[in-house]
C-alpha atoms as a PDB file:
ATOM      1  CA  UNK A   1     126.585 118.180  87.080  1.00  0.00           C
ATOM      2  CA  UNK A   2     124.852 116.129  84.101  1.00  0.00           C
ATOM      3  CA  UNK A   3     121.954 118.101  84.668  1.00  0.00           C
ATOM      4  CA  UNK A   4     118.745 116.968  85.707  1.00  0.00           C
ATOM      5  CA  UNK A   5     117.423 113.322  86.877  1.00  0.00           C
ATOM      6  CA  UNK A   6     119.702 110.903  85.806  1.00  0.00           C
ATOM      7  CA  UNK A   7     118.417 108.057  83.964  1.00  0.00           C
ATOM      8  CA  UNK A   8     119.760 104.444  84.406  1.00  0.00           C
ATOM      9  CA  UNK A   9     118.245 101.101  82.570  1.00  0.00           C
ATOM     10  CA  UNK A  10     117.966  98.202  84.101  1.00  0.00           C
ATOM     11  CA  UNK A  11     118.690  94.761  81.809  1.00  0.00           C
ATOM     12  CA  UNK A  12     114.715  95.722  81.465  1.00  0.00           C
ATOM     13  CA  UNK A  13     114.511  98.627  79.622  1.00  0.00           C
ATOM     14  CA  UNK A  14     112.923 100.331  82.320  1.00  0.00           C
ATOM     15  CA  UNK A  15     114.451 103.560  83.861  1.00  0.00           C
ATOM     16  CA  UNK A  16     115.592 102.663  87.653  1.00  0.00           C
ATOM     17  CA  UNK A  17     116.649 100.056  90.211  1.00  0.00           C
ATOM     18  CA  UNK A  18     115.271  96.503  89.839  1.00  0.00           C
ATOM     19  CA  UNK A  19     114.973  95.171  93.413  1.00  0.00           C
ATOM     20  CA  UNK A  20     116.972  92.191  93.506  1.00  0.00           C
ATOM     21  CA  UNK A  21     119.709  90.588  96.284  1.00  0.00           C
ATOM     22  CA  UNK A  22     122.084  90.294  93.045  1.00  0.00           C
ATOM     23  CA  UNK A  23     125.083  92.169  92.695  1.00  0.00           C
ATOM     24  CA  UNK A  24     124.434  95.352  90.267  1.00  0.00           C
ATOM     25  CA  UNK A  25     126.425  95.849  87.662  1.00  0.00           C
ATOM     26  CA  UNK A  26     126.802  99.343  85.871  1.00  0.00           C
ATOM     27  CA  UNK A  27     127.851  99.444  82.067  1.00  0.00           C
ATOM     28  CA  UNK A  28     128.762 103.103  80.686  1.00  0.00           C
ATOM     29  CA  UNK A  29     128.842 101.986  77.018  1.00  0.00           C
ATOM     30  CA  UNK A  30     127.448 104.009  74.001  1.00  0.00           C
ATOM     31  CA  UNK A  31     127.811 100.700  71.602  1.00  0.00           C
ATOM     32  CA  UNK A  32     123.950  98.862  71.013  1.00  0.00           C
ATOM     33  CA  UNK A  33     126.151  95.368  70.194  1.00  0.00           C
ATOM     34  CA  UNK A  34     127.982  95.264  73.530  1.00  0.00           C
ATOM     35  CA  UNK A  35     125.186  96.530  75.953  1.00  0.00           C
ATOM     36  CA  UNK A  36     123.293  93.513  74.048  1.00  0.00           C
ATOM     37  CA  UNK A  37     125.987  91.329  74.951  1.00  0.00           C
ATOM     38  CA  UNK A  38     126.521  92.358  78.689  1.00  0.00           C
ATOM     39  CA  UNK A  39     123.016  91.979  78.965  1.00  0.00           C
ATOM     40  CA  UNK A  40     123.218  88.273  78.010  1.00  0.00           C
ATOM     41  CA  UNK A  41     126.681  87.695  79.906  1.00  0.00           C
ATOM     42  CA  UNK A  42     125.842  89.092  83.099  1.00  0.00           C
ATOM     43  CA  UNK A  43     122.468  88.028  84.537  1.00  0.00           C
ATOM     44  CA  UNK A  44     123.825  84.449  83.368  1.00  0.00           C
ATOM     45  CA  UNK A  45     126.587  84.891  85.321  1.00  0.00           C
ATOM     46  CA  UNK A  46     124.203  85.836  88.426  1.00  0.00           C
ATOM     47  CA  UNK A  47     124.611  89.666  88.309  1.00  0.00           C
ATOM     48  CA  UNK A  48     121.983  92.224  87.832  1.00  0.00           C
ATOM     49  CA  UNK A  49     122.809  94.682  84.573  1.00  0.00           C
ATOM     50  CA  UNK A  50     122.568  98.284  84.036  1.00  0.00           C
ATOM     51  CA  UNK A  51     123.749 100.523  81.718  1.00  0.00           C
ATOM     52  CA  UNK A  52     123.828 103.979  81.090  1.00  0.00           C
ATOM     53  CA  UNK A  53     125.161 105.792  77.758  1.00  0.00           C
ATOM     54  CA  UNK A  54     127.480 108.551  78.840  1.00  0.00           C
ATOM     55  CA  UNK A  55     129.488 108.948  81.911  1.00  0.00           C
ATOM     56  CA  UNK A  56     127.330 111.803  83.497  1.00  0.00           C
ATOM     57  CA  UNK A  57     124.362 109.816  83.392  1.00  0.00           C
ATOM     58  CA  UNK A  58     126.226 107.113  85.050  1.00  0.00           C
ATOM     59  CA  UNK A  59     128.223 109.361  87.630  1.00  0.00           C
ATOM     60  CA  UNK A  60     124.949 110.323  89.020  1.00  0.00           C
ATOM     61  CA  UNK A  61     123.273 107.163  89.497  1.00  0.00           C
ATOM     62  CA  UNK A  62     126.592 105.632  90.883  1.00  0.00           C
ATOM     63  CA  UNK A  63     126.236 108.512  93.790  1.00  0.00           C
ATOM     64  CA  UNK A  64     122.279 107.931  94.325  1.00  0.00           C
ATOM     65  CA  UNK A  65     122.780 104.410  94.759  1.00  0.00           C
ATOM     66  CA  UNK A  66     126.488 102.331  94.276  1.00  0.00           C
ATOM     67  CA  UNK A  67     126.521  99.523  91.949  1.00  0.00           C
ATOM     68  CA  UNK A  68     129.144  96.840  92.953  1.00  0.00           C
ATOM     69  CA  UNK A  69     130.775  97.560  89.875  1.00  0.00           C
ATOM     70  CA  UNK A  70     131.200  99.637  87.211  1.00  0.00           C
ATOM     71  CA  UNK A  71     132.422  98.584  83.567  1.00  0.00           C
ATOM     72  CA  UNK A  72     132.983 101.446  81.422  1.00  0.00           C
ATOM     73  CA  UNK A  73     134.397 102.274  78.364  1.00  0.00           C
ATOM     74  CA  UNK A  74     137.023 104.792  77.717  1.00  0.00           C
ATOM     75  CA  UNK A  75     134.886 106.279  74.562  1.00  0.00           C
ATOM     76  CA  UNK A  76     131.955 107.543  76.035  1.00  0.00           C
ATOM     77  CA  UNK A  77     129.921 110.573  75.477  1.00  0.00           C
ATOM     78  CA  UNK A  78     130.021 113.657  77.713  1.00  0.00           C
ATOM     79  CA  UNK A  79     132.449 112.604  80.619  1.00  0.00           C
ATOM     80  CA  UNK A  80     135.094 109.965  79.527  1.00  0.00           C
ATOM     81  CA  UNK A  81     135.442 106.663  81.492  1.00  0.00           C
ATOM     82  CA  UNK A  82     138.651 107.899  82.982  1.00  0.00           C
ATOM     83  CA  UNK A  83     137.214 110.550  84.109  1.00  0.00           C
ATOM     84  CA  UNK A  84     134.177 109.092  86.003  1.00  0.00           C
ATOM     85  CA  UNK A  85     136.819 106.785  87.466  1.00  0.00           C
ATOM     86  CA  UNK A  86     138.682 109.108  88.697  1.00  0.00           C
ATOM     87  CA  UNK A  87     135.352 110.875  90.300  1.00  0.00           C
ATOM     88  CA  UNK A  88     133.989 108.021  91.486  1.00  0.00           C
ATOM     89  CA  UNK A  89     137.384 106.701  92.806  1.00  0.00           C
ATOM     90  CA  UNK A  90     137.716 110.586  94.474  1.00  0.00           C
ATOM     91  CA  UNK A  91     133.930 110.848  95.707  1.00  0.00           C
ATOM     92  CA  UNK A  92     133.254 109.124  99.531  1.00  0.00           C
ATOM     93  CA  UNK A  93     130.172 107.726  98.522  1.00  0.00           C
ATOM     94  CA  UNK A  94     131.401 105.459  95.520  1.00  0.00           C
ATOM     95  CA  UNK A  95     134.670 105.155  96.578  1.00  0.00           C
ATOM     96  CA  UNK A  96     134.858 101.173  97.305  1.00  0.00           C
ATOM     97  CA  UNK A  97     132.691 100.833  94.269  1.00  0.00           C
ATOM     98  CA  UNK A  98     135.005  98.763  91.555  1.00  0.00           C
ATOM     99  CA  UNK A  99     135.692  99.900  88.137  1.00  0.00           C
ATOM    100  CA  UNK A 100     136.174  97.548  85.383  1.00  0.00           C
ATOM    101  CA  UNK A 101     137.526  99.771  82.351  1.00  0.00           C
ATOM    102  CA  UNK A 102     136.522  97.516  79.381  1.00  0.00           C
ATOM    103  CA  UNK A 103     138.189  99.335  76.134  1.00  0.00           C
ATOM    104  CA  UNK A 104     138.788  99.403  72.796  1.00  0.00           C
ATOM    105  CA  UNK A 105     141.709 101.585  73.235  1.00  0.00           C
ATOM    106  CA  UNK A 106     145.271  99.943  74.596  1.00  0.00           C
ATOM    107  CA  UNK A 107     145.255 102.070  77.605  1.00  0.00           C
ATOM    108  CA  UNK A 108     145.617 100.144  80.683  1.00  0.00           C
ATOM    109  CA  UNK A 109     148.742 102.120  82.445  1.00  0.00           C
ATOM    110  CA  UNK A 110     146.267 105.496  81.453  1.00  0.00           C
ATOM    111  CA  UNK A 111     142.944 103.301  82.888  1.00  0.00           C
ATOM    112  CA  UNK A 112     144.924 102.240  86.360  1.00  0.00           C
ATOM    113  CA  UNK A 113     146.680 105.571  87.044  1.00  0.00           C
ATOM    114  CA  UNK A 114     142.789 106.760  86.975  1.00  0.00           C
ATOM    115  CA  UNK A 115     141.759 104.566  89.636  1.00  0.00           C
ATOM    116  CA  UNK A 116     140.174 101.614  87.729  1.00  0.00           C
ATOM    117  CA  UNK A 117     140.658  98.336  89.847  1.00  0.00           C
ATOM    118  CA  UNK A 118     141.084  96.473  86.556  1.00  0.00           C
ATOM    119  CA  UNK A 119     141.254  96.877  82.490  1.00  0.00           C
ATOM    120  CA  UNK A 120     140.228  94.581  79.829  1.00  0.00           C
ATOM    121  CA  UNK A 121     140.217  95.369  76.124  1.00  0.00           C
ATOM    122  CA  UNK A 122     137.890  94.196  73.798  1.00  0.00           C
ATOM    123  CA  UNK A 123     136.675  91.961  72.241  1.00  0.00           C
ATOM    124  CA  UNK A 124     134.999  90.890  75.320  1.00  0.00           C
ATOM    125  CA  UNK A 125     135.986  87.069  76.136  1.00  0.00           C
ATOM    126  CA  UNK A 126     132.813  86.124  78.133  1.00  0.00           C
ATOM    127  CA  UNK A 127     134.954  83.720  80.412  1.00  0.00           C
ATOM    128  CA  UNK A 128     137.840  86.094  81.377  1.00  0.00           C
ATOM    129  CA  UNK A 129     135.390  88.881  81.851  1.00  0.00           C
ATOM    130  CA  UNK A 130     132.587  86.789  84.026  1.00  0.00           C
ATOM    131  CA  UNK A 131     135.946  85.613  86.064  1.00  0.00           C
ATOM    132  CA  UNK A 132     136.871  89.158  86.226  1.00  0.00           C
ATOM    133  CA  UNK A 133     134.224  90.826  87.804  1.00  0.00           C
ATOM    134  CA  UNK A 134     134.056  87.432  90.593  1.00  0.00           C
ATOM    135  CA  UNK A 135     137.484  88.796  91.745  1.00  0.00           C
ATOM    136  CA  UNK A 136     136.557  92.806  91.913  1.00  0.00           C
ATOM    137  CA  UNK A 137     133.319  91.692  93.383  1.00  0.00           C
ATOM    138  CA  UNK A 138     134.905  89.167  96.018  1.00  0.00           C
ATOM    139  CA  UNK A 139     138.059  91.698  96.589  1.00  0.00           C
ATOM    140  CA  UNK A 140     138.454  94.838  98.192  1.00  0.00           C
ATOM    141  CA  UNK A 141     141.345  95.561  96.771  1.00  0.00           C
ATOM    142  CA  UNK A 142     142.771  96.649  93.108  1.00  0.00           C
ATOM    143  CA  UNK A 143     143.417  93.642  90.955  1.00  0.00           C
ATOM    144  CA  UNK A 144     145.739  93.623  87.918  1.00  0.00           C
ATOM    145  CA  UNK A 145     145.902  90.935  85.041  1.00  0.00           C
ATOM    146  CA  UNK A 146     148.381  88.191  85.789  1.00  0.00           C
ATOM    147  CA  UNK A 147     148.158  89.194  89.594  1.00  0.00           C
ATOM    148  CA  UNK A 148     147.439  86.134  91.541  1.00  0.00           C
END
């Protein structure tokens, strides 16, 4: 699949799973500036962070060990964000995991008909994004913007 052990960095910089009871959070995003940022946002906002830098790397860590959530980007190296939503929304053991596809691209009708349980474009608004992932994480099912 992406060949070899994946690799996944916690808000540490260290490869693997920080033992914590907070929620995990994975970000599949190849841009420095907003991995920076998420790492700020969301241990503030009581999550724990991870990222990964291309969607195989993150496909594989999602199956050894689910996140809560993912937030991907559509533009990322080697498997697409659509893509790993639509195999993580197709594989049993990620299924209920959310997806948060947080773009650059106007492609929300392309981002839900994947599977993603919400879409957000950037710039990332720090408010409407912490808010965002308190829904996914408190749901179990899809949420759209301006769904109430």
């Amino acid at each position: 699949m992406g060949g070899g052990e994946p690799v996944v960095l916690s808000s540490s910089g260290y490869p693997g799973v920080m033992p914590t009871s907070l929620p995990r959070v994975l970000v599949v995003d190849k841009d420095a500036h907003v991995c920076r940022l998420l790492d700020t946002i969301l241990p503030a906002a009581g999550y724990q962070a991870q990222f990964a830098l291309d969607g195989y790397l993150a496909l594989d860590g999602a199956r050894l060990d689910p996140p809560a959530i993912v937030v991907t980007e559509i533009l990322v190296p080697r498997l697409d964000g659509l893509a790993l939503c639509r195999l993580l929304k197709g594989d049993e053991s990620t299924r209920s995991t959310k997806v948060l596809v947080l773009s650059v691209l106007d492609a929300e009708s392309r981002a839900l008909a994947a599977g993603a349980d919400r879409f957000m474009r950037k710039p990332i608004e720090r408010t409407i994004l912490v808010e965002a992932l308190r829904m996914l994480a408190a749901s179990s099912a899809p949420w759209k913007e301006g769904a109430e």
